[in-house]
Protein backbone atom coordinates (compact mmCIF):
# COMPACT_ATOMS: atom_id res chain seq x y z
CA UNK A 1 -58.26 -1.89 31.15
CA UNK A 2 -58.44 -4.67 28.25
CA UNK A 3 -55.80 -4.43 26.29
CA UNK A 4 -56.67 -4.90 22.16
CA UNK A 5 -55.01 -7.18 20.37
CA UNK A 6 -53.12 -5.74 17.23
CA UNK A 7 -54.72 -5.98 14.03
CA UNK A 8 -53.01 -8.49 12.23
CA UNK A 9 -50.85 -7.04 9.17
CA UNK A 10 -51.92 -7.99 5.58
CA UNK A 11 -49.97 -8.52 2.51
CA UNK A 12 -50.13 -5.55 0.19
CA UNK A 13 -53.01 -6.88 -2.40
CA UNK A 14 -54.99 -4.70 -4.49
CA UNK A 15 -57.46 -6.99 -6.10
CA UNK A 16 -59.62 -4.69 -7.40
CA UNK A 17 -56.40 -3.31 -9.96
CA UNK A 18 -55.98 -6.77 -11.11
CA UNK A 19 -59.55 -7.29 -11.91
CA UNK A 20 -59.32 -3.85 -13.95
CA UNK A 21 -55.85 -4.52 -15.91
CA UNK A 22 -57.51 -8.00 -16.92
CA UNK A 23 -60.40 -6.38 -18.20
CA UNK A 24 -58.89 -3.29 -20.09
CA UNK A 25 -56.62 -6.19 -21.87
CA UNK A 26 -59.91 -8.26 -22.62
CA UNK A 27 -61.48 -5.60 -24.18
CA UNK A 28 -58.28 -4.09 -25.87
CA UNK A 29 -55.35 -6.62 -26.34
CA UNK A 30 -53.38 -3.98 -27.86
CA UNK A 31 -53.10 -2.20 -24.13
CA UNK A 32 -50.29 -5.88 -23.47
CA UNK A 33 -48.07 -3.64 -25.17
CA UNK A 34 -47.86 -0.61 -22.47
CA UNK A 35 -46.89 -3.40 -19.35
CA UNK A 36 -44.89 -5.99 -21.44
CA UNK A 37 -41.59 -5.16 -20.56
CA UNK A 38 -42.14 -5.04 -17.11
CA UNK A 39 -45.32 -6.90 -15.76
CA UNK A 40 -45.53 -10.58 -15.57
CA UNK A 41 -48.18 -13.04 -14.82
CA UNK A 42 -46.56 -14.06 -11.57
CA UNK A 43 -46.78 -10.34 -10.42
CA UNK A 44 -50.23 -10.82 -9.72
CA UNK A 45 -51.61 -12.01 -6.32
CA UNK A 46 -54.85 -14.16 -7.39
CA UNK A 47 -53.05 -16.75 -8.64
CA UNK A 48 -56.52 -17.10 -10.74
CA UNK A 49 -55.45 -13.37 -12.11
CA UNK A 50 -52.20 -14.94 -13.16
CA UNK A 51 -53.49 -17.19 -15.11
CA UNK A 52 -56.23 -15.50 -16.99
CA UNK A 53 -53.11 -13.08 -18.03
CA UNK A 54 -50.97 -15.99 -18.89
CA UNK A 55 -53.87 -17.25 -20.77
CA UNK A 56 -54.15 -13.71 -22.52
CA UNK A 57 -50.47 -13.52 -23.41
CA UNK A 58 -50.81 -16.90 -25.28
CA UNK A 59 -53.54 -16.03 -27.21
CA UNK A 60 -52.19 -12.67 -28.31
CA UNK A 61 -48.74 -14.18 -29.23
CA UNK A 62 -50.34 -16.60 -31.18
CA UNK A 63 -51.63 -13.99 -33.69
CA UNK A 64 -55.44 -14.34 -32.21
CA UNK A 65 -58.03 -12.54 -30.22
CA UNK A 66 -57.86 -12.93 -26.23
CA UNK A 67 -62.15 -12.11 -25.42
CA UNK A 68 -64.10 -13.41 -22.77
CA UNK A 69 -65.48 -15.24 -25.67
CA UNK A 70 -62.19 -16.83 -26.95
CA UNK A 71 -61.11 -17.70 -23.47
CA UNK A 72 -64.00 -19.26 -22.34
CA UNK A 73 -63.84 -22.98 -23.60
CA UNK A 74 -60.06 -22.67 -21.80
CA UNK A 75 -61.40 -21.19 -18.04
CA UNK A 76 -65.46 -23.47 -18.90
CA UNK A 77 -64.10 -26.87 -17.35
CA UNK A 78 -61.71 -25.11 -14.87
CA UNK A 79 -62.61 -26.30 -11.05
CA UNK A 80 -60.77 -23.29 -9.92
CA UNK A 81 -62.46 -20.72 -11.30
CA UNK A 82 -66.05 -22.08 -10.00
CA UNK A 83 -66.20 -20.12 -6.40
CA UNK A 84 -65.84 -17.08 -8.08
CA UNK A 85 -68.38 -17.64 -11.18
CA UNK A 86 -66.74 -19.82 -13.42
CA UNK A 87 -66.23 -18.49 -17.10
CA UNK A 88 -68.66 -16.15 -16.01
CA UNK A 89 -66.46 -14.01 -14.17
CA UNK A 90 -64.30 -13.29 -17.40
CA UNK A 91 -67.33 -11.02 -18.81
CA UNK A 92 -67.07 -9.67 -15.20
CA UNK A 93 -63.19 -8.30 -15.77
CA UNK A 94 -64.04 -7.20 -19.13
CA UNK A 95 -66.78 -5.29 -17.26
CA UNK A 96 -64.79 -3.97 -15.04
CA UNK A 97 -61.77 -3.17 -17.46
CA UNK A 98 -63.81 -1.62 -20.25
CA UNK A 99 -63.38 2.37 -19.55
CA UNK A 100 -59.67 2.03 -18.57
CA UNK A 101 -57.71 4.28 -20.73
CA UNK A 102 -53.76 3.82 -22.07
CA UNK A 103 -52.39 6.16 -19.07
CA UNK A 104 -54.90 4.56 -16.59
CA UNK A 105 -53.54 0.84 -17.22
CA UNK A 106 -49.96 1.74 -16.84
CA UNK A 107 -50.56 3.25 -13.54
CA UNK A 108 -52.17 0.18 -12.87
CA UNK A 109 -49.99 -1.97 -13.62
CA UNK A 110 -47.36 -0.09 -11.69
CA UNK A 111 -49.79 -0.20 -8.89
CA UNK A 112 -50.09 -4.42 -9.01
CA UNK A 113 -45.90 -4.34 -9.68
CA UNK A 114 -45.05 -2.09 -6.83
CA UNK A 115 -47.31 -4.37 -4.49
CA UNK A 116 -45.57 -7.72 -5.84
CA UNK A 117 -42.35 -6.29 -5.12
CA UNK A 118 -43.11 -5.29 -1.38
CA UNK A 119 -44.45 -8.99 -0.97
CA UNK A 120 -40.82 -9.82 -2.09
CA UNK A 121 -39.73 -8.02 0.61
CA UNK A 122 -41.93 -9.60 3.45
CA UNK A 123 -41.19 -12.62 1.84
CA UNK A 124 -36.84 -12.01 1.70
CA UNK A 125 -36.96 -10.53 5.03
CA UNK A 126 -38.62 -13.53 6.88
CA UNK A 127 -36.16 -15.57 4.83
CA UNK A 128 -32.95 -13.47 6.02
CA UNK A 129 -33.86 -13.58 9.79
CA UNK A 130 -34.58 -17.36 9.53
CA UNK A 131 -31.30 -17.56 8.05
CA UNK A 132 -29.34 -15.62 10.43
CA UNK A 133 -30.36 -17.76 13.30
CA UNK A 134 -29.26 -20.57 12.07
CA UNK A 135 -25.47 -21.18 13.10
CA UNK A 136 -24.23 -22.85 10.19
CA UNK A 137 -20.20 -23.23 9.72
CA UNK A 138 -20.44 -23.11 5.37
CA UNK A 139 -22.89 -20.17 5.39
CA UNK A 140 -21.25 -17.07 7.79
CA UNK A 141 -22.60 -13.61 7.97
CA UNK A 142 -20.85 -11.92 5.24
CA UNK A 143 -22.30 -14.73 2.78
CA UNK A 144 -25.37 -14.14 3.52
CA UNK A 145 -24.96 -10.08 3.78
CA UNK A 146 -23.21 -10.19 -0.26
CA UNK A 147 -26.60 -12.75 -1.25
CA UNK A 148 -28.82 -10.37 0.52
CA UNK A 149 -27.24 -7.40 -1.40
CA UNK A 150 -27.44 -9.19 -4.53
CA UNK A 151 -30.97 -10.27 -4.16
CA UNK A 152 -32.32 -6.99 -3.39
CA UNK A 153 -30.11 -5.37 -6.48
CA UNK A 154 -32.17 -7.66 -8.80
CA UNK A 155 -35.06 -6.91 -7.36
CA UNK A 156 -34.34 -3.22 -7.69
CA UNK A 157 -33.36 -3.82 -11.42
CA UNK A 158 -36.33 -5.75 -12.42
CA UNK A 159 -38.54 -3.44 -12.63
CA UNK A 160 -36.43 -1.22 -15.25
CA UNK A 161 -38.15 -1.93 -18.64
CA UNK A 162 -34.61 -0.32 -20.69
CA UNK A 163 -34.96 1.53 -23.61
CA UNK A 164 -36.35 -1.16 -25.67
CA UNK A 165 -35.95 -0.86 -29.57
CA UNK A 166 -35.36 2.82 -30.94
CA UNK A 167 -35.59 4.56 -34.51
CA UNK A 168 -32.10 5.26 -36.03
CA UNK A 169 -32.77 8.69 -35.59
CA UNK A 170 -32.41 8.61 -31.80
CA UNK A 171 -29.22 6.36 -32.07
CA UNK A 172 -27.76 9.07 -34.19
CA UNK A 173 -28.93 11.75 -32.53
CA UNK A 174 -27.18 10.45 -29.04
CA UNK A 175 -24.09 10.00 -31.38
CA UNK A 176 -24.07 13.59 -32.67
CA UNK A 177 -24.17 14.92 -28.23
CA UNK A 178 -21.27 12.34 -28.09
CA UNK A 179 -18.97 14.02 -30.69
CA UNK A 180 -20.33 17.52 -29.68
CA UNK A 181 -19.00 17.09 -26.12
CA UNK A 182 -15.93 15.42 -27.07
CA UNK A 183 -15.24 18.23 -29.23
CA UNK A 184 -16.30 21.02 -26.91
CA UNK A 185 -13.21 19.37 -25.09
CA UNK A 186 -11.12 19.83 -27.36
CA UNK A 187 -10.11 16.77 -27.52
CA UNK A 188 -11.49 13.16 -29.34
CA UNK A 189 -12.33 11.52 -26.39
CA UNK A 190 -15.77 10.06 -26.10
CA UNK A 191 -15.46 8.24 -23.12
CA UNK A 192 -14.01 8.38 -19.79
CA UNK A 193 -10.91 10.47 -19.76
CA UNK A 194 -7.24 8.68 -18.59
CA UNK A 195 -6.24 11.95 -18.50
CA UNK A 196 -3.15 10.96 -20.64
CA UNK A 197 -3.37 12.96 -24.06
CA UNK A 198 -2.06 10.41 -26.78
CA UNK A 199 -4.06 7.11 -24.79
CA UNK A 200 -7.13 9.17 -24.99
CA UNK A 201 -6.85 9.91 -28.89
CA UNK A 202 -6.16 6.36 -29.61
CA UNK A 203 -8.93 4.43 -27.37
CA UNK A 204 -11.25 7.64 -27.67
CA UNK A 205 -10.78 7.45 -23.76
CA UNK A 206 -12.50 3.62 -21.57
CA UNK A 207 -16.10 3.73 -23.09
CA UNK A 208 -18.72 2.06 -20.98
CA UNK A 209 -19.51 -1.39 -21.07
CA UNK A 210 -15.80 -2.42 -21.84
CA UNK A 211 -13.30 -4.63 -19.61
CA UNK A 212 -10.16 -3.14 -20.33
CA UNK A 213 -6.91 -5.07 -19.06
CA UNK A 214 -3.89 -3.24 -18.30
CA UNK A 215 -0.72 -5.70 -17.62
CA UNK A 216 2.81 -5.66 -17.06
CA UNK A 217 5.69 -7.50 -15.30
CA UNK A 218 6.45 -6.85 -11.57
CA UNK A 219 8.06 -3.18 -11.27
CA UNK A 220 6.44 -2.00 -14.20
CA UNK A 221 3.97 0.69 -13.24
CA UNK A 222 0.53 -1.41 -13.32
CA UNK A 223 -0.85 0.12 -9.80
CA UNK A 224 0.91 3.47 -10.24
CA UNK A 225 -0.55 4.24 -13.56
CA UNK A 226 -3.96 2.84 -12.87
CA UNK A 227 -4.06 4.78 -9.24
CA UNK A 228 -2.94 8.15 -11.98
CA UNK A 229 -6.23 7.32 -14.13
CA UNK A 230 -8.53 6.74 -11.51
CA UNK A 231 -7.15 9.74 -9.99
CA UNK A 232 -7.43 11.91 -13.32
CA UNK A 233 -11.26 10.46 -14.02
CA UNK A 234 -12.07 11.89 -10.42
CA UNK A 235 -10.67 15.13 -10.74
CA UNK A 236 -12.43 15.20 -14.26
CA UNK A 237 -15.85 14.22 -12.34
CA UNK A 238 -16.31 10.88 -12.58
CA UNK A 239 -17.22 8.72 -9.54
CA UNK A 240 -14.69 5.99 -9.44
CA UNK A 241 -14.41 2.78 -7.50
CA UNK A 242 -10.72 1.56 -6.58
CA UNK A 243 -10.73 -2.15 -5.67
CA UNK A 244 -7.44 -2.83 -4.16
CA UNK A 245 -6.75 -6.46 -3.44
CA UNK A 246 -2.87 -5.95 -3.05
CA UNK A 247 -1.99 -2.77 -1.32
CA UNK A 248 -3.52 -1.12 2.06
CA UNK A 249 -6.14 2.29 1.71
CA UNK A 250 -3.32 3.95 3.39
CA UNK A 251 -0.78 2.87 0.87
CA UNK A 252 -2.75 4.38 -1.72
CA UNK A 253 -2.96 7.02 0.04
CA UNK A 254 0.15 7.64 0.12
CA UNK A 255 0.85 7.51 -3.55
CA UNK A 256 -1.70 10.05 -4.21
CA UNK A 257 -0.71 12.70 -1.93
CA UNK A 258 3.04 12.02 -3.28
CA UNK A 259 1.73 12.45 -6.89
CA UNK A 260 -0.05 15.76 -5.81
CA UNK A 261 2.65 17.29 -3.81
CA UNK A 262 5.44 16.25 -5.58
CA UNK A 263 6.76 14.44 -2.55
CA UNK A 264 8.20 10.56 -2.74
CA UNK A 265 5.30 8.23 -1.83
CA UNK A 266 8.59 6.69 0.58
CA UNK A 267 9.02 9.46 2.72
CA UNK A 268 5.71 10.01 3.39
CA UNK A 269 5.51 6.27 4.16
CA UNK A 270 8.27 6.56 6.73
CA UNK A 271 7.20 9.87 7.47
CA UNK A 272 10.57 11.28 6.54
CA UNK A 273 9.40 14.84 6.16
CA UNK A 274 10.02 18.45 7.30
CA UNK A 275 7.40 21.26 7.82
CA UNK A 276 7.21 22.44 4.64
CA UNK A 277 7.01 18.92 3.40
CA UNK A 278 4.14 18.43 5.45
CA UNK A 279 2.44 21.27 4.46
CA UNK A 280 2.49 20.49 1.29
CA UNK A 281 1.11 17.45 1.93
CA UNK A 282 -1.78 19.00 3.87
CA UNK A 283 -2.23 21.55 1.34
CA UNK A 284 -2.59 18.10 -1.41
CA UNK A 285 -4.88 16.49 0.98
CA UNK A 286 -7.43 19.88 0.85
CA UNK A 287 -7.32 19.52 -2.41
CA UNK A 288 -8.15 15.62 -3.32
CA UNK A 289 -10.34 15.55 -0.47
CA UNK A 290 -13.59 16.07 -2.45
CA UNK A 291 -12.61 13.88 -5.59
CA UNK A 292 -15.29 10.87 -5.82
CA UNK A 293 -12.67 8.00 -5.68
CA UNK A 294 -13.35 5.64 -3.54
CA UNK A 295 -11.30 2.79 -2.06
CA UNK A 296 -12.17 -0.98 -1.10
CA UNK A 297 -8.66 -2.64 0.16
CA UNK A 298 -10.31 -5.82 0.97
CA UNK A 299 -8.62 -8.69 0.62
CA UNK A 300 -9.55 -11.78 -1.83
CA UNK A 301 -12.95 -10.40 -2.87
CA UNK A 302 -14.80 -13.10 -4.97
CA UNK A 303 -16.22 -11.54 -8.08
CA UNK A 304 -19.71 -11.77 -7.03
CA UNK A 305 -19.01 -9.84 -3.91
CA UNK A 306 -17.10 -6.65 -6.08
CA UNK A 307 -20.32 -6.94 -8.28
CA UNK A 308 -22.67 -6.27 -5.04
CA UNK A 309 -20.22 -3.36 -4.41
CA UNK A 310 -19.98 -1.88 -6.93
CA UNK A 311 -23.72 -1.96 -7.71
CA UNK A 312 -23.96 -0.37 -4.31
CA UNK A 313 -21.64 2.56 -4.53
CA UNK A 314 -23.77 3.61 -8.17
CA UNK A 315 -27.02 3.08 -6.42
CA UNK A 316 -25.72 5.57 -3.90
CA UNK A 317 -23.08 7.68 -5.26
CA UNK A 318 -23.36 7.05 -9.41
CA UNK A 319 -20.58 5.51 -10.29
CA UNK A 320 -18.10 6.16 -13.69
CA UNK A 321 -14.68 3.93 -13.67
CA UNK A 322 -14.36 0.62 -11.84
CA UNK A 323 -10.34 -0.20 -11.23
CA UNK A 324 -9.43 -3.76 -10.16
CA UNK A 325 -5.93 -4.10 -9.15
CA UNK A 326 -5.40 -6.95 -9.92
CA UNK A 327 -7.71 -9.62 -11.42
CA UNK A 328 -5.72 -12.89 -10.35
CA UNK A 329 -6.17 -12.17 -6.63
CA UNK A 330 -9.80 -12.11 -7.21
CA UNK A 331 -11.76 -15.83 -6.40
CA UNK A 332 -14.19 -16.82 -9.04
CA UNK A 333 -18.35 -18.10 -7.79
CA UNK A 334 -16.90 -21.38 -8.02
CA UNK A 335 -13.64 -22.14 -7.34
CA UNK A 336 -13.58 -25.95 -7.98
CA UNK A 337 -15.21 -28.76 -9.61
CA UNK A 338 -15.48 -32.30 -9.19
CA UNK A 339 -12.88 -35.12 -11.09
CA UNK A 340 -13.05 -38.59 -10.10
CA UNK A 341 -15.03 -37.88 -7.06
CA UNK A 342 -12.44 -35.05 -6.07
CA UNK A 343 -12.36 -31.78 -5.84
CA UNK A 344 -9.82 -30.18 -7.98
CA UNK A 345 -8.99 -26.64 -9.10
CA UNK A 346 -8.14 -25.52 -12.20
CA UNK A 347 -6.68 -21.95 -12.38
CA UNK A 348 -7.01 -21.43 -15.91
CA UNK A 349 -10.62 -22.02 -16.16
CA UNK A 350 -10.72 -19.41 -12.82
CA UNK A 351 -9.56 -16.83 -14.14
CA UNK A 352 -11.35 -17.08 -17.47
CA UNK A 353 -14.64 -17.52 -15.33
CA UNK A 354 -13.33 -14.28 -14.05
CA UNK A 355 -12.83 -12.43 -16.92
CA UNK A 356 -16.37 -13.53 -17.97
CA UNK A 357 -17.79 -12.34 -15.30
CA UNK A 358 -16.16 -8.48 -14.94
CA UNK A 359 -16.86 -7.98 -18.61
CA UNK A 360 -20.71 -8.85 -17.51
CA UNK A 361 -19.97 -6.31 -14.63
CA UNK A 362 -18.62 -3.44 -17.02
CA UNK A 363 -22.45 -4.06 -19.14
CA UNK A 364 -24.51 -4.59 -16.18
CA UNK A 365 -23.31 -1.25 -15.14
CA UNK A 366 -22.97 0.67 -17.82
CA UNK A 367 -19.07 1.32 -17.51
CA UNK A 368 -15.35 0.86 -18.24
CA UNK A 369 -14.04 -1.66 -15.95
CA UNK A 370 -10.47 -1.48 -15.32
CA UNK A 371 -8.82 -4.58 -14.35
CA UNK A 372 -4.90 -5.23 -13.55
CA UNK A 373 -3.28 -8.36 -14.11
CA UNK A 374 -0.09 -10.14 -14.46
CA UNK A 375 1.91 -11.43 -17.20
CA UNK A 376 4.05 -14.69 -17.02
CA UNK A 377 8.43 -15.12 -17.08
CA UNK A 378 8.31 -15.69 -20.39
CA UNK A 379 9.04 -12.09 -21.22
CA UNK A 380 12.25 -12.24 -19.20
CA UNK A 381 13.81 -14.94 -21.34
CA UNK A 382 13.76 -12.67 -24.42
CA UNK A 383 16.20 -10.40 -25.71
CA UNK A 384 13.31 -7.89 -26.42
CA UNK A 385 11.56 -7.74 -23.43
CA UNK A 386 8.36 -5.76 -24.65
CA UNK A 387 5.07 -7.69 -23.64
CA UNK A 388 2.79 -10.17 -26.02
CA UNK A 389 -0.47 -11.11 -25.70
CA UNK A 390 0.64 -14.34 -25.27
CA UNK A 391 2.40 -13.64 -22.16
CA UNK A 392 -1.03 -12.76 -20.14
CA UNK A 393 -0.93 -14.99 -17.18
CA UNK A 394 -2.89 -18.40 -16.68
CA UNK A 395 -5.65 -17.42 -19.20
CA UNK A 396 -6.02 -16.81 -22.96
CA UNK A 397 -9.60 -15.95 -22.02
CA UNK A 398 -8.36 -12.22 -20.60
CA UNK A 399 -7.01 -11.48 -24.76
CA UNK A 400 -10.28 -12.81 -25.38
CA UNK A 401 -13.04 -11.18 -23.48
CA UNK A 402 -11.21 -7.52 -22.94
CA UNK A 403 -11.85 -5.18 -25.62
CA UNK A 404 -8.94 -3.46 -24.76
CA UNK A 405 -5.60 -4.92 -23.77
CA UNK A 406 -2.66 -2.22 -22.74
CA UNK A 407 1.02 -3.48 -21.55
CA UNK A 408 2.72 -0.89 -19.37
CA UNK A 409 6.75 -1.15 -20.59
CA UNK A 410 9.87 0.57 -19.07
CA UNK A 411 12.94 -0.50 -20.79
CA UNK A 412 15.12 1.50 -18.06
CA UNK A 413 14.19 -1.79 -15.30
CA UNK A 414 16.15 -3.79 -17.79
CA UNK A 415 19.31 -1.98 -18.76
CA UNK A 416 21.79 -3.30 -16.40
CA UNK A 417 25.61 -1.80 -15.96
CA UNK A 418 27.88 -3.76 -18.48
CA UNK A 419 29.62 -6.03 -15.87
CA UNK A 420 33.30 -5.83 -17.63
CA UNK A 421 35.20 -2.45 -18.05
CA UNK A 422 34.27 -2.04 -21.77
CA UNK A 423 34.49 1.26 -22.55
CA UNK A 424 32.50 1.00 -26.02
CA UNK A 425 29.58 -1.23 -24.38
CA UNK A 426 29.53 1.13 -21.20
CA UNK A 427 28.76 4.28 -23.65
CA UNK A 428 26.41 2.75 -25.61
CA UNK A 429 24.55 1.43 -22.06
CA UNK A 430 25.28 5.33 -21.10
CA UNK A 431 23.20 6.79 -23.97
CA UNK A 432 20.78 4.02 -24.02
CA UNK A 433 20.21 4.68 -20.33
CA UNK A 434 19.66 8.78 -21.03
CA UNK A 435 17.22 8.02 -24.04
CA UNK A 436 14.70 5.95 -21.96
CA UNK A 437 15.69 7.35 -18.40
CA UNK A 438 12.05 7.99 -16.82
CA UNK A 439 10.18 7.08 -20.10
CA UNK A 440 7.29 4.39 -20.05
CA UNK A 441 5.32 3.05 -23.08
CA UNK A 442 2.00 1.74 -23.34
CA UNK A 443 1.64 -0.68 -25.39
CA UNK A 444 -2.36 -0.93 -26.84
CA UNK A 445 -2.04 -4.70 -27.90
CA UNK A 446 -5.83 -4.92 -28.67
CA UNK A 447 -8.94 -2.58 -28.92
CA UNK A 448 -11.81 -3.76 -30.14
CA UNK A 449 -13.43 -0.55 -31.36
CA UNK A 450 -10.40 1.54 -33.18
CA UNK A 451 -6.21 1.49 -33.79
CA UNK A 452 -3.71 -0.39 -31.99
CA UNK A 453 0.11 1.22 -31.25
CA UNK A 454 2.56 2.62 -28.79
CA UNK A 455 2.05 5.91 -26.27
CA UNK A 456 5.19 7.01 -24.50
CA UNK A 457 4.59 8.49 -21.26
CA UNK A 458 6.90 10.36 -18.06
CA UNK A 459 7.22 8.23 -15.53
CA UNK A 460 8.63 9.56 -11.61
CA UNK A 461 9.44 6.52 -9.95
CA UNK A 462 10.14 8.91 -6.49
CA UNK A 463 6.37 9.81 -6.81
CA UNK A 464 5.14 7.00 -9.28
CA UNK A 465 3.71 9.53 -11.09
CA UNK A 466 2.48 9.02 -15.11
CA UNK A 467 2.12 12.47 -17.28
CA UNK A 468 1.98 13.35 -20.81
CA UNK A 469 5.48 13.44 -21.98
CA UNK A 470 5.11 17.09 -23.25
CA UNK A 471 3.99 18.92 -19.56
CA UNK A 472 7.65 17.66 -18.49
């Protein structure tokens, strides 16, 4: 028996739907309007279909009339366009294009986009597997897995037109649902919820699209209070993505299920527990179980590869909050640059490329990012030890790009015993000590969009747990 050869496999090309979107815009150059935002002359397969549209497009954007008449002393000389009837063949598309209504040519054009895209595809994955055989030392799998990711997230987002310009009306009208939730709340938060009562009245809760810094000194809170929010956004609905460049998953963890059971994060560490303690910390684990917050504790992420994450867990999960902790251990796209004919780093310019680049991530995704970061010693060689803007670490660039800026405080790290047996000065430490005992502020340095000013929170160091100071 003869075996057949397989058939060999085309590339998806519908020729026929390009000749008919060419001629509905010949006859109608109005009909550009319905496929502007998304279709491009390069979509096409005959390259000789790319160019009558480019030819269109110029035409139209110059205020005139793109015909078969207009177009014809452009296409008369044109060698290429001999073998399949010269100038000729315009009259042909407008021929063909003439009974195509509104609906018909977006459908079309869809039709000529989709097949563009899936010759992207052939065309990427003949690329990747070339790629992958090659053993090269600079260019390792998980390079080329983050590029691949990235690619085919672009490629996903090309095709979404956005909502282009709207009439007042419709910005007001999505204004007007804003409040109305917010106020069927009960509350004025807009945006995603910290689930801390005073923050959320002053920032109105992270809104999308902003980078919003929260800093500190070592000892301070940063992770504990930004593991509370991204815990209280879950439980409130939103999906939330924890990048933690510092601490372990399991670390984490641990913090949570202290928080929920009331148990120190420590014991549970060292497993320091009875029965009932463990039960209680089974009985916090049913609960948290389903919350959307999920965890990437890998180490020195560059920002590109976060961005291919994080576009990753929205494409499959949606995605609300974004939490970086923290922002300095993250490596920049380019980490050097060339002086003298060496390559030197400069770690101020990092970490402003980095700051650049997560405020891009909280617009290309439509969210609050959340990012940690340091602050330099200068703060300990002040008699008031409450954080500056100034004192952000190795950039000025993070006071610059973040739209909101919040320093976690606890002046309770910095009382120390008075030394010598003064009985005035070890009284006034005393009642110092009891005023501020457990008490953390939050200090909103900047926000773009509203007021500026101090929130005093609980803080459990046992559980490193933040509440509202008026559920203790």
């Amino acid at each position: 028996m003869l075996l057949r050869e397989p058939s060999p496999r085309l590339p998806p090309i519908n020729i026929e739907a390009e000749q008919h979107l060419l001629g509905a815009f010949l006859c109608n150059n109005g009909l550009l309007e319905v496929v502007a935002d998304f279709l491009k002359p390069e979509h096409f397969a005959n390259a000789m279909h790319a160019r009558v549209l480019e030819a269109i497009q110029k035409l139209v954007d110059r205020g005139q009339i793109a015909s078969p008449v207009t177009l014809k002393a452009t296409f008369d000389q044109d060698t290429a366009l001999a073998p399949i009837g010269g100038a000729e063949y315009l009259a042909k598309l407008a021929g063909a294009g003439a009974s195509l209504a509104r609906v018909e040519v977006e459908v079309y054009a869809r039709l000529v986009y989709d097949h563009w895209q899936r010759r992207q595809l052939i065309e990427f994955g003949e690329d990747v597997v070339g790629t992958a055989y090659r053993a090269e030392l600079d260019n390792p799998a998980s390079a080329q897995i983050e590029r691949a990711e990235s690619w085919l997230y672009r490629l996903a987002e090309s095709g979404d037109t956005g909502s282009g310009f709207q009439p007042l009306s419709a910005a007001t009208g999505r204004a007007i649902e804003i409040a109305d939730a917010a106020y069927k709340r009960g509350a004025r938060t807009v945006g995603t919820s910290t689930g801390f009562t005073e923050l959320d009245k002053m920032l109105g809760g992270l809104h999308r699209s902003d980078l919003v810094v929260l800093a500190g000194r070592p000892s301070m809170g940063k992770t504990a209070l930004a593991t509370n929010i991204g815990f209280n956004a879950a439980q409130n609905g939103e999906t939330v993505g924890f990048f933690s460049l510092e601490m372990a998953n399991e670390q984490l963890g641990a913090r949570v299920l202290g928080g929920e059971s009331r148990i120190p994060a420590d014991w549970v560490r060292r497993g320091d527990l009875n029965q009932q303690h463990f039960n209680q910390l089974i009985e916090a684990k049913r609960r948290t179980d389903g919350l959307p917050l999920w965890i990437d504790d890998t180490p020195a992420l560059t920002v590109a590869a976060l961005r291919t994450r994080g576009r990753r867990l929205k494409r499959r999960h949606g995605l609300g909050l974004v939490v970086i902790d923290y922002l300095q251990l993250l490596r920049p796209a380019r980490t050097d640059r060339i002086q003298g004919g060496q390559r030197v780093q400069n770690r101020v310019q990092e970490v402003s490329e980095i700051t650049r680049e997560l405020k891009g991530l909280a617009k290309e995704l439509d969210l609050p990012v959340l990012a940690l970061s340091q602050l330099n010693r200068s703060v300990e060689q002040r008699d008031d030890k409450r954080p500056l803007p100034s004192d952000l670490r190795d950039s000025g660039s993070i006071e610059q790009d973040a739209d909101v800026v919040i320093f976690v405080y606890r002046e309770e790290y910095y009382l120390r015993e008075p030394a010598v047996e003064d009985a005035v000065k070890w009284t006034q430490w005393r009642d110092k000590l009891h005023a501020v005992h457990d008490k953390a502020e939050l200090i909103v340095a900047k926000h773009r969009h509203g007021q500026t000013g101090t929130v005093r929170l609980h803080f459990d160091r046992d559980t490193t747990r933040f509440s509202n100071l008026a559920t203790t």
